[in-house]
Every structure is written in structure tokens, then in C-alpha cells.
Protein backbone atom coordinates (compact mmCIF):
# COMPACT_ATOMS: atom_id res chain seq x y z
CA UNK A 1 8.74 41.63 -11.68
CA UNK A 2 11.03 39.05 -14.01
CA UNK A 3 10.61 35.76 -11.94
CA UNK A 4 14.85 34.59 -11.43
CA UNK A 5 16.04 31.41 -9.64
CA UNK A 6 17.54 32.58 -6.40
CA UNK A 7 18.97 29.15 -5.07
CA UNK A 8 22.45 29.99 -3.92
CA UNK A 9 22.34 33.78 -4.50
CA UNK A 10 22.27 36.52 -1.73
CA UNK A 11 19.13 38.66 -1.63
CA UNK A 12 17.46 41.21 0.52
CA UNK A 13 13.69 40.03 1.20
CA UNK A 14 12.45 43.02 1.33
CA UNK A 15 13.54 44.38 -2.24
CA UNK A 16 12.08 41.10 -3.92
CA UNK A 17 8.81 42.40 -3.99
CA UNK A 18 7.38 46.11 -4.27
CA UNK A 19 4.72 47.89 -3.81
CA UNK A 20 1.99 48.66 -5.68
CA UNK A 21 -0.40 51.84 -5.49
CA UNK A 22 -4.07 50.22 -4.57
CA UNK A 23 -2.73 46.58 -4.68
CA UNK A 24 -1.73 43.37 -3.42
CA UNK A 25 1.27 41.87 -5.06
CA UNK A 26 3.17 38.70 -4.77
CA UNK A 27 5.79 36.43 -5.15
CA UNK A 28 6.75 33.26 -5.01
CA UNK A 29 10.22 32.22 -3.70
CA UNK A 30 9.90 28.38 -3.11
CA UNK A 31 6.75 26.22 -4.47
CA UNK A 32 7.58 22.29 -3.58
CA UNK A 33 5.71 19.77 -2.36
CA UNK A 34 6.44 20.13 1.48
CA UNK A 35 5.43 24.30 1.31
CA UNK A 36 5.85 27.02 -0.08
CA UNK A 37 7.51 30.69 0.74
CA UNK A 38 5.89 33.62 -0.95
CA UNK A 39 6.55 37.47 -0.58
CA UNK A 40 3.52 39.87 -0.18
CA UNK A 41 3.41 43.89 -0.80
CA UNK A 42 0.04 45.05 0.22
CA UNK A 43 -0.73 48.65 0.10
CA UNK A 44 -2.27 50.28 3.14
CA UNK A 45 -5.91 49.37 3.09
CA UNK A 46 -5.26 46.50 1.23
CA UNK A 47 -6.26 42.92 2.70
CA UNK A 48 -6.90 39.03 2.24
CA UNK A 49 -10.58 38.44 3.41
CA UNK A 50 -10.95 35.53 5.63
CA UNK A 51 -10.33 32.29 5.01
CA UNK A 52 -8.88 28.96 6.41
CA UNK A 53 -5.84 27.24 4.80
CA UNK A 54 -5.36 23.09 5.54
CA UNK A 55 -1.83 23.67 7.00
CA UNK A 56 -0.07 25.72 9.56
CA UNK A 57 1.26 29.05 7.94
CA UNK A 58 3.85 31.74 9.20
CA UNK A 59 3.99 35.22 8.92
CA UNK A 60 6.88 37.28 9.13
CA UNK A 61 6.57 41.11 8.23
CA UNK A 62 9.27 42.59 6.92
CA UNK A 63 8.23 46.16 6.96
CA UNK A 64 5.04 48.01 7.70
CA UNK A 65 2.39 47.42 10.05
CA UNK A 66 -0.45 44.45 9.62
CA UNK A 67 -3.68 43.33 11.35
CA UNK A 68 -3.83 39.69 11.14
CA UNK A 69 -6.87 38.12 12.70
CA UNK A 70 -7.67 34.84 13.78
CA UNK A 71 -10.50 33.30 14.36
CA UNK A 72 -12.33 36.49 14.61
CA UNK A 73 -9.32 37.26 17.31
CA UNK A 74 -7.27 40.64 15.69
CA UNK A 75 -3.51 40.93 16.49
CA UNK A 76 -1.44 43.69 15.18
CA UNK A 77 1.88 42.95 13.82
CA UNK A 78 5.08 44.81 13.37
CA UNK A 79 8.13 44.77 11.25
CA UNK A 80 10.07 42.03 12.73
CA UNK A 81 7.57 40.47 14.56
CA UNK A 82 5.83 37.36 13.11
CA UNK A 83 2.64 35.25 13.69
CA UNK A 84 1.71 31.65 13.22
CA UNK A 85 -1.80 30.80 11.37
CA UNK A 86 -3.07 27.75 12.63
CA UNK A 87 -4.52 25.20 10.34
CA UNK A 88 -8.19 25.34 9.72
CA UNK A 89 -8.87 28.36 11.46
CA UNK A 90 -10.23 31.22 9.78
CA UNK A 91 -7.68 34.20 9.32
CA UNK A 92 -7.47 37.88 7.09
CA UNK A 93 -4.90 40.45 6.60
CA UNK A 94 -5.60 43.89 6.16
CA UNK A 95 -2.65 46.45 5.72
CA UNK A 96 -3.19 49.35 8.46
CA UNK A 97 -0.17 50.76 7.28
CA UNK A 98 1.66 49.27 3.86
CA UNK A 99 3.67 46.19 4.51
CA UNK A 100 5.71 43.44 3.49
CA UNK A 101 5.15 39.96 4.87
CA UNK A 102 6.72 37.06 4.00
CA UNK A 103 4.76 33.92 4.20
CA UNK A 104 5.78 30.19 5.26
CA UNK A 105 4.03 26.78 4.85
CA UNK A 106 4.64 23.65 5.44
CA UNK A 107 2.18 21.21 4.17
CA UNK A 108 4.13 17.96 5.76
């Protein structure tokens, strides 16, 4: 997908990023300093394996159906429902249905 500047522009979320038959794609929305805000499309069986991340990071899903675990603790999550990721503690994603997330973090 063409990478535009949306500052100041009205957008639907959930049409900035499709899906993709097998796949995991992204985008990023806002890369500074302080965080950043990327858009996910995973297919269903598609994941992230675990790992830990230095900062606090939200997830929002914007459609679909996720299993986000934490610390070896899984949690499913539903369109409209979000989850926070604390820092340094392990976490995945797996898609048990397709979804769309939207992902938040603040670094300071």
C-alpha cells in the first residue's frame, strides 16, 4: 500500500491496512521519538511469536478476533476491546480468527 501523510486528513482505521492471504501486514501511522502507532492485518493463523518490548504497548483490535498472551497468561480479544502489554514481559499474538489491531507505544 502507497505510504501518504495523513496529518490533518479523516481516515477510517480499519481501511488503512488490508489483508493479506497467509500473511502479516503492516503499517505505520506515526514513528517519533516518544512512540509509535502502527496498523496490523494478520490473517487467521497468523501470529507474532513471543517476545518482550522495553515499553508499555496498547492494543486495540479493530476487527476480528485475537489471542494475545502475556507472560505465558492467554487473553482473547475482540473487536473493540483492547489490551495493554506491559513492558518487559513476554507477549505473542496469534490470529484465531483474521484481525486488525492497531498498536500504541509510548517510549517516554
Amino acid at each position: 500500500m502507497k505510504s501518504e501523510n495523513l496529518s490533518g486528513k479523516v481516515a477510517a482505521m480499519i481501511g488503512l491496512v488490508e489483508y493479506q492471504a497467509g500473511s502479516v501486514v503492516s503499517r505505520t501511522i506515526i514513528d517519533k521519538p516518544a512512540g509509535t502507532i502502527t496498523l496490523f492485518a494478520f490473517d487467521k493463523g497468523q501470529g507474532l511469536s513471543e517476545h518482550t518490548a522495553p515499553f508499555d504497548a496498547m492494543v486495540y483490535i479493530l476487527d476480528g478476533e485475537a489471542e494475545v498472551s502475556i507472560s505465558g497468561k492467554p487473553l482473547t480479544v475482540k473487536q473493540g476491546e483492547m489490551v495493554i502489554m506491559p513492558a518487559n514481559q513476554p507477549h505473542a499474538l496469534k490470529a484465531i480468527h483474521r484481525f486488525k489491531m492497531m498498536l500504541a507505544m509510548i517510549k517516554s
